[in-house]
Protein backbone atom coordinates (compact mmCIF):
# COMPACT_ATOMS: atom_id res chain seq x y z
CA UNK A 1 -20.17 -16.10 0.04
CA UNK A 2 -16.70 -17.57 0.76
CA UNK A 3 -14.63 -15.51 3.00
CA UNK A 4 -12.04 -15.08 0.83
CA UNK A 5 -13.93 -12.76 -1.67
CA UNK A 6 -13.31 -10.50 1.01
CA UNK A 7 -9.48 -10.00 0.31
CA UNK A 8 -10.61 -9.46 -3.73
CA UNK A 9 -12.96 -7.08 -2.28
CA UNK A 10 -10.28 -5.33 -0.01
CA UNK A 11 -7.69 -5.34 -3.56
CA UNK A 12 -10.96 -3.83 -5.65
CA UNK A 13 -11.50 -1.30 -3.24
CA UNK A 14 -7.62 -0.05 -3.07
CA UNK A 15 -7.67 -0.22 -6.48
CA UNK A 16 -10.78 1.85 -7.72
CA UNK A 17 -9.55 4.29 -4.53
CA UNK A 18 -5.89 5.22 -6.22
CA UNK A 19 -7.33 5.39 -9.91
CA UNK A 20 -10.19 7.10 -8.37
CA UNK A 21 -7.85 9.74 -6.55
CA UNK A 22 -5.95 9.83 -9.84
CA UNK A 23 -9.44 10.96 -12.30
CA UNK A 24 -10.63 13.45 -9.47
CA UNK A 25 -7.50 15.29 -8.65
CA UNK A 26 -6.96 15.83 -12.73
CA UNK A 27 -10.78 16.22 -13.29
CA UNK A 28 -10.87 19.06 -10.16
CA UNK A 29 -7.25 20.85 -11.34
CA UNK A 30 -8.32 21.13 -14.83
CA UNK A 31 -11.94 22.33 -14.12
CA UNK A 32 -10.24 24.89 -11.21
CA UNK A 33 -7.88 26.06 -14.07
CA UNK A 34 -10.12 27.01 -17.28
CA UNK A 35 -12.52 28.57 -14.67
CA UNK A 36 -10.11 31.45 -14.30
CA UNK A 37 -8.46 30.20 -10.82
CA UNK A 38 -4.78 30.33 -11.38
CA UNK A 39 -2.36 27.17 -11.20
CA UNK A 40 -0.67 28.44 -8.16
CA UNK A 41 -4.19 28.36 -6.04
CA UNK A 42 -5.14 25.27 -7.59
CA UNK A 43 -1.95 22.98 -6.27
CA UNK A 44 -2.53 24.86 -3.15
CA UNK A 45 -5.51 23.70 -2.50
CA UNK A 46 -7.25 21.66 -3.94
CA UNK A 47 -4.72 19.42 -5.48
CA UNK A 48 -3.19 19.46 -1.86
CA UNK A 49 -6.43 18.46 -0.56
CA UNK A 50 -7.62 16.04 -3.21
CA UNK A 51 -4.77 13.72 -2.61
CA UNK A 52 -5.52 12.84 0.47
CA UNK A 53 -8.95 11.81 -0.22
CA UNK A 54 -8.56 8.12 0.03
CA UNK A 55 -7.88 8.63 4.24
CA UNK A 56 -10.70 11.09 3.99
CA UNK A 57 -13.49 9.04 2.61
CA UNK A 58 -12.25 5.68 4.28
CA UNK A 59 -12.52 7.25 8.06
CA UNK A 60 -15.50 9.39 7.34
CA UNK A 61 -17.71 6.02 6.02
CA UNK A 62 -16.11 4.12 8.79
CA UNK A 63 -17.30 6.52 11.11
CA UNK A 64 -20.50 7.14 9.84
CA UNK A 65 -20.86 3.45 10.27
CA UNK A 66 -20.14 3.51 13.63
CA UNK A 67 -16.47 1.81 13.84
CA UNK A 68 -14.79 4.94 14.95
CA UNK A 69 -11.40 2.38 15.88
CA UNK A 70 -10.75 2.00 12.06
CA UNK A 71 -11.88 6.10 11.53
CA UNK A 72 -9.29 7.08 14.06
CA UNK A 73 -6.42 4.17 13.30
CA UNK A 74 -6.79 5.02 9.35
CA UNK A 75 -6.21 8.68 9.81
CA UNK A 76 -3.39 8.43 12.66
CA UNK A 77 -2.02 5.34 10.95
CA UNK A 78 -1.56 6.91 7.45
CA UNK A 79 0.29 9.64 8.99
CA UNK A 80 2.82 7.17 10.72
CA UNK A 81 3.41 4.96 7.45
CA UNK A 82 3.75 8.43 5.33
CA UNK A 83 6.38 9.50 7.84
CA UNK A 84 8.23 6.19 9.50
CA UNK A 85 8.04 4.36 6.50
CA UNK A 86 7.62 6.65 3.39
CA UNK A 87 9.77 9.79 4.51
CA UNK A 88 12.13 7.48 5.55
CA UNK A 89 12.62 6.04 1.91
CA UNK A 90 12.78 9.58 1.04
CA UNK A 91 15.56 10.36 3.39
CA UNK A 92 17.52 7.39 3.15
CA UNK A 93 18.01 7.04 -0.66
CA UNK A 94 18.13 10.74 -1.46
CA UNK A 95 21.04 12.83 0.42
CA UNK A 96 20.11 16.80 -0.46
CA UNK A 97 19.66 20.18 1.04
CA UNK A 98 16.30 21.02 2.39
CA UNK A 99 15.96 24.67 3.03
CA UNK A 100 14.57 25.33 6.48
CA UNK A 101 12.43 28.66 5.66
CA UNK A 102 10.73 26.11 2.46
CA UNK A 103 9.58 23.76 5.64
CA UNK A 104 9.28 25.96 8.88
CA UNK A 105 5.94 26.61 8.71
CA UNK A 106 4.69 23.59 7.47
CA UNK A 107 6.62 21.28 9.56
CA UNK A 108 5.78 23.82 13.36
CA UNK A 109 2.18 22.97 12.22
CA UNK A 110 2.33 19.64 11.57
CA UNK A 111 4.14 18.72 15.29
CA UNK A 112 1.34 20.91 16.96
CA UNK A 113 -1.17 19.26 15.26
CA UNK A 114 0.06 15.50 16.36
CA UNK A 115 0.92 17.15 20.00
CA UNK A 116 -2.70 18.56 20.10
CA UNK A 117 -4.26 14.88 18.87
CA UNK A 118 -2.43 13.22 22.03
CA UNK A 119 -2.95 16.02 24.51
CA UNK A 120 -6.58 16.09 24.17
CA UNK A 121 -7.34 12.29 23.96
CA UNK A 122 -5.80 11.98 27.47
CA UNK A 123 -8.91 11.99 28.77
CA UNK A 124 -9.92 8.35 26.81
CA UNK A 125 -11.57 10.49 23.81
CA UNK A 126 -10.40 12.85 21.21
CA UNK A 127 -11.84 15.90 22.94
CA UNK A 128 -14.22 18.73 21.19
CA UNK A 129 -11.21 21.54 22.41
CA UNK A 130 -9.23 19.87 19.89
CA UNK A 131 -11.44 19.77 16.96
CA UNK A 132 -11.71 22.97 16.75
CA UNK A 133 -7.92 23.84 17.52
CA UNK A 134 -6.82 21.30 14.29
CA UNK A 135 -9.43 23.47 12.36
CA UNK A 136 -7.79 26.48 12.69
CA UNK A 137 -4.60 25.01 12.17
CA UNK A 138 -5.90 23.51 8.75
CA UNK A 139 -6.91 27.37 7.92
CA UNK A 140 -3.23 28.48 8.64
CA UNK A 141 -2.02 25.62 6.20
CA UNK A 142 -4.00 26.71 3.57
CA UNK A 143 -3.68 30.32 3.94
CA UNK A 144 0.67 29.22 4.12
CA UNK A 145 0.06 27.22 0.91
CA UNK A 146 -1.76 30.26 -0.90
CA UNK A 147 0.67 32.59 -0.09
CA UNK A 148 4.01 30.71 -0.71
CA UNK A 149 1.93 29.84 -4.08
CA UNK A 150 1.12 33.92 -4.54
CA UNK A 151 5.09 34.53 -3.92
CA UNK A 152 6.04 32.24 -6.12
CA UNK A 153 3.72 32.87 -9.01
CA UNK A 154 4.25 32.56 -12.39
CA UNK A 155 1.31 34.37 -14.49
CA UNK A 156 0.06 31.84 -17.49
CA UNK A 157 -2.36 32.17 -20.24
CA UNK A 158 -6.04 30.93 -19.56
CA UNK A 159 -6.31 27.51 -21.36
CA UNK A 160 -9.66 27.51 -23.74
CA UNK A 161 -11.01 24.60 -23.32
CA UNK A 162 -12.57 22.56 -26.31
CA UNK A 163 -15.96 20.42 -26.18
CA UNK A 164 -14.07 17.31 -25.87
CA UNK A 165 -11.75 18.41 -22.73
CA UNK A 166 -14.97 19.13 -21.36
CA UNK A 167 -16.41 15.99 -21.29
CA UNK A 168 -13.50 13.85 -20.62
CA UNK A 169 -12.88 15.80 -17.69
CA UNK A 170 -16.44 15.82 -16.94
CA UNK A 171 -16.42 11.31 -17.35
CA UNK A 172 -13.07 11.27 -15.05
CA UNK A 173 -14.69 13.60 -12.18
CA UNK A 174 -17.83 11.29 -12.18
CA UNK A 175 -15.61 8.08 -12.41
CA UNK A 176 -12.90 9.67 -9.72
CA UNK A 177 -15.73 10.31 -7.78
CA UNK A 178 -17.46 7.04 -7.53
CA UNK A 179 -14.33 5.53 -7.64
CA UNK A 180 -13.23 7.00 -4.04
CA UNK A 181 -16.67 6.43 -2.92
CA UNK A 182 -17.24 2.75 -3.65
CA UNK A 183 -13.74 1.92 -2.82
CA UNK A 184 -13.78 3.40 0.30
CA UNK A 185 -16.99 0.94 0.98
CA UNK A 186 -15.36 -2.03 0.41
CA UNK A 187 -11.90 -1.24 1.70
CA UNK A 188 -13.97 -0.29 5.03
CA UNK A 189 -16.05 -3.56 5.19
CA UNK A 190 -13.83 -5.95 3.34
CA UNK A 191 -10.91 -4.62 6.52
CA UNK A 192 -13.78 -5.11 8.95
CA UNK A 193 -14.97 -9.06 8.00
CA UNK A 194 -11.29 -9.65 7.71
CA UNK A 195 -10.22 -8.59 11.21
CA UNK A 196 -13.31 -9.98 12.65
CA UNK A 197 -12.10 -13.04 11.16
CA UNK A 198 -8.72 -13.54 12.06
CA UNK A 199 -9.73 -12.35 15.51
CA UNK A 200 -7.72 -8.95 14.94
CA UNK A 201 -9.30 -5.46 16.21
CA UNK A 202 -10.31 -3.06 13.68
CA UNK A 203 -7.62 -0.30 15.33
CA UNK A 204 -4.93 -2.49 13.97
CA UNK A 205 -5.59 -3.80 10.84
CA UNK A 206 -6.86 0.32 10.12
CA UNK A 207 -3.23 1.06 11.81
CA UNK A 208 -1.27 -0.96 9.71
CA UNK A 209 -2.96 -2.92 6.26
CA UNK A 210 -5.40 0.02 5.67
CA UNK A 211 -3.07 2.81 5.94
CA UNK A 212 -0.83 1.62 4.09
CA UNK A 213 -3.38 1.18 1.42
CA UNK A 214 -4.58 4.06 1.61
CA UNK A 215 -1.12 5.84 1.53
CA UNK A 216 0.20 4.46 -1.85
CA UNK A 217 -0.38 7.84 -3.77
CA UNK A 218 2.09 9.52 -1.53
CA UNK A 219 4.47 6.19 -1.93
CA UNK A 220 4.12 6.25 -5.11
CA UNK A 221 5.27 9.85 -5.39
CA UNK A 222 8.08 9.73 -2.93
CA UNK A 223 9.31 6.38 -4.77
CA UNK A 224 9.13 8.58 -8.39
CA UNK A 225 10.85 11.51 -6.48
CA UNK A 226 13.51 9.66 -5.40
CA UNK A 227 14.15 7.80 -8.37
CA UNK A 228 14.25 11.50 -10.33
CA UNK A 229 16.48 12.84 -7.41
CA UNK A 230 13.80 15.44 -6.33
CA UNK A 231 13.66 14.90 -2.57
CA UNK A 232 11.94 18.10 -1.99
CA UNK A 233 9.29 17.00 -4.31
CA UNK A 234 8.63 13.89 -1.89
CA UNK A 235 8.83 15.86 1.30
CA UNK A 236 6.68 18.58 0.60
CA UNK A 237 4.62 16.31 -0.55
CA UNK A 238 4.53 13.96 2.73
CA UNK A 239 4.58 17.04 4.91
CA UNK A 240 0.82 18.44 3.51
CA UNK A 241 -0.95 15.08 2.98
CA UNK A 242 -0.12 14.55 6.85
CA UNK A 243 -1.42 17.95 8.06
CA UNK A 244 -4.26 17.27 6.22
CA UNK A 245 -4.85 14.29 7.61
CA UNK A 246 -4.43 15.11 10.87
CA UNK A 247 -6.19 18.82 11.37
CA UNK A 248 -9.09 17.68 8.43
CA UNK A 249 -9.79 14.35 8.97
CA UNK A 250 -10.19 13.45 12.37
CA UNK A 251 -12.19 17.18 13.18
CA UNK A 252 -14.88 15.55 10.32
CA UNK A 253 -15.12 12.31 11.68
CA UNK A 254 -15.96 13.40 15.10
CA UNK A 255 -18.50 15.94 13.72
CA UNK A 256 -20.12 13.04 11.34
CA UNK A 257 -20.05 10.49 14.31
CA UNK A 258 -21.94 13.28 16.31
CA UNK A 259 -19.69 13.02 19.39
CA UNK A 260 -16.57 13.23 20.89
CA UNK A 261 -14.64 10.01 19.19
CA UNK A 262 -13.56 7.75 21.56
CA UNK A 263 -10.38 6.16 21.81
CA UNK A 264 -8.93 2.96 22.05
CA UNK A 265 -5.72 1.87 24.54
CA UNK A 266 -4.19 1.02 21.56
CA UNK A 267 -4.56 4.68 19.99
CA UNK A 268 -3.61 6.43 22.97
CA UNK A 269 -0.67 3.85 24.21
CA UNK A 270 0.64 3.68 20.69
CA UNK A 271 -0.94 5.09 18.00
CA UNK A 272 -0.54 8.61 18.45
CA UNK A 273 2.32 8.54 20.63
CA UNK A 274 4.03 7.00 17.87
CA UNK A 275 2.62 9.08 15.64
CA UNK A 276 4.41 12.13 17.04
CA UNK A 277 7.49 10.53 17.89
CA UNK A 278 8.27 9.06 14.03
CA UNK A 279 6.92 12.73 13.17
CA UNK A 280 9.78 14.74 15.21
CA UNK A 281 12.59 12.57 14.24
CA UNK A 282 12.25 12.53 10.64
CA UNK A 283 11.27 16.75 10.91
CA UNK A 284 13.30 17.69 13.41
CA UNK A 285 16.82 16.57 12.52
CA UNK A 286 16.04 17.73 9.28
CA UNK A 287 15.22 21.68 10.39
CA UNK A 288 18.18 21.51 12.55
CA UNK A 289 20.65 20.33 9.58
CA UNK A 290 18.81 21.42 6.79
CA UNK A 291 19.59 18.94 4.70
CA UNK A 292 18.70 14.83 4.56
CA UNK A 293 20.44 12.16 5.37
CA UNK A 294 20.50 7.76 5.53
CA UNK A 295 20.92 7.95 9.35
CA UNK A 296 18.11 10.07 9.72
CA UNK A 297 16.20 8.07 7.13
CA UNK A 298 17.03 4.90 9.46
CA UNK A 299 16.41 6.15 12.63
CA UNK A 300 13.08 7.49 11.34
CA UNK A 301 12.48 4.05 9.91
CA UNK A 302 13.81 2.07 13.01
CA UNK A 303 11.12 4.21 15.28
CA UNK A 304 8.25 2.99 13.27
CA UNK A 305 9.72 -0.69 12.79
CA UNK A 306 8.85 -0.57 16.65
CA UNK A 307 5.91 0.89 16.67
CA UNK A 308 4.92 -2.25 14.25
CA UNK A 309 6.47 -4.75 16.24
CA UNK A 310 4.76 -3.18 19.54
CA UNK A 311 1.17 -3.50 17.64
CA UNK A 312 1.91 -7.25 16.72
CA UNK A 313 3.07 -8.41 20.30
């Protein structure tokens, strides 16, 4: 097979992942909603949840095939574009209040969790102690997304779903599905034959050309939000696919690889250090001001224009 299928294979596989993400998340709202669980829980959860599934699936089958580099540099990667790159777009175009009580929480969690990734892979592994202590900080997410949602609630009439709903929801959850599943596959293998290639290790190309893949829902939303001047839309946004991905994602991986996962020099000299570095000064400013602003947006951008130019050196 000529190697170049392998780049149509990487662009089939990013594709059926975002239309994928697209059927399931509508498929699992609408089934979530005419069962009788309000809106409010619904884009709480498991709308919150859902959208991150392309990082999800992609590190879990690239663990569970044994190249934990791509499982760990596709989770901590997609959390560094979404913020140094994405956020910053946010941030730069769109000059608006931001509330600090609507992001406290939410942002508090989201530094511990990046502080708790680096502190516990000192030790050349992403240690067991900090599986369990991004669990629990996944369970306070939720439980701060439920009850914002339950303050904020807005009761609605049950929708009665007809036969047809049924079963085009039904042919979009079964397409999303396999859609996420099978594009996951090939994103994962097409990325692998192409770094091994081009001589390039698996923790970059994951770090850089595969997170950024797998982070064009939330670009995609951030670029709509800032085109509709709803920057708090885009934020909130960015803020819960990246706890997500950091207290969900890597805790699964390292239970599916069945060990502690080891880390590369490039994940602990740059990846994560990065990581938390593009994450405090996009938040931090931004809690501190409370509103956004194109110097923040730059400087946020700037820090992860390094962190690409240190990978590439």
């Amino acid at each position: 097979m000529p190697f170049w299928f392998q780049f149509i294979f990487f662009a089939v596989g990013l594709v059926l992942i975002i239309k994928g993400g697209d059927y399931f998340v509508d498929a699992a709202s609408w089934f979530a909603e005419v069962s009788g669980i309000p809106k409010f829980i619904v884009g709480a959860t498991v709308v919150s949840i859902a959208t991150t599934l392309p990082e999800l699936l992609v590190s879990l089958i690239a663990a569970i095939g044994g190249k934990v580099d791509m499982a760990v540099g596709n989770a901590v990667g997609s959390v560094t574009v979404n913020t140094g790159l994405i956020l910053a777009i946010s941030l730069f175009f769109t000059v608006t209040a931001a509330k600090r009580s609507d992001y406290l929480i939410k942002a508090l969690l989201l530094i511990a969790a990046a502080t708790i990734l680096l502190v516990s892979g000192q030790g050349g592994s992403f240690a067991v102690w900090g599986s369990a202590v991004l669990i629990v900080i996944f369970g306070l997410f939720v439980w701060e997304n439920v009850s914002s949602a339950m303050k904020n609630r807005v009761d609605e009439e049950k929708e009665k779903p007809t036969k047809k709903l049924v079963i085009i929801n039904i042919i979009k959850f079964v397409f999303g599905t396999a859609g996420i599943v099978f594009g996951s596959d090939l994103l994962v293998d097409s990325s692998s034959e192409i770094a091994l290639h081009f001589g390039i290790s698996e923790a970059l190309i994951s770090a850089t050309i595969v997170a950024i893949g797998t982070s064009l829902p939330e670009l995609v939303t951030t670029v709509t939000s800032v085109v509709k001047k709803q920057t708090n839309l885009g934020l909130g946004n960015i803020l819960g696919a990246n706890i997500i991905d950091l207290t969900l994602i890597m805790p699964l991986c390292s239970l599916v690889s069945g060990k502690a996962l080891p880390l590369s020099t490039q994940a602990l000299s740059l990846d994560l250090p990065f990581c938390l570095l593009t994450i405090v000064v996009a938040i931090v400013p931004l809690l501190i001001r409370q509103k956004t602003g194109k110097i923040q947006g730059l400087a946020t951008a700037g820090v992860y224009a390094t962190y690409i130019t240190l990978l590439l050196i």
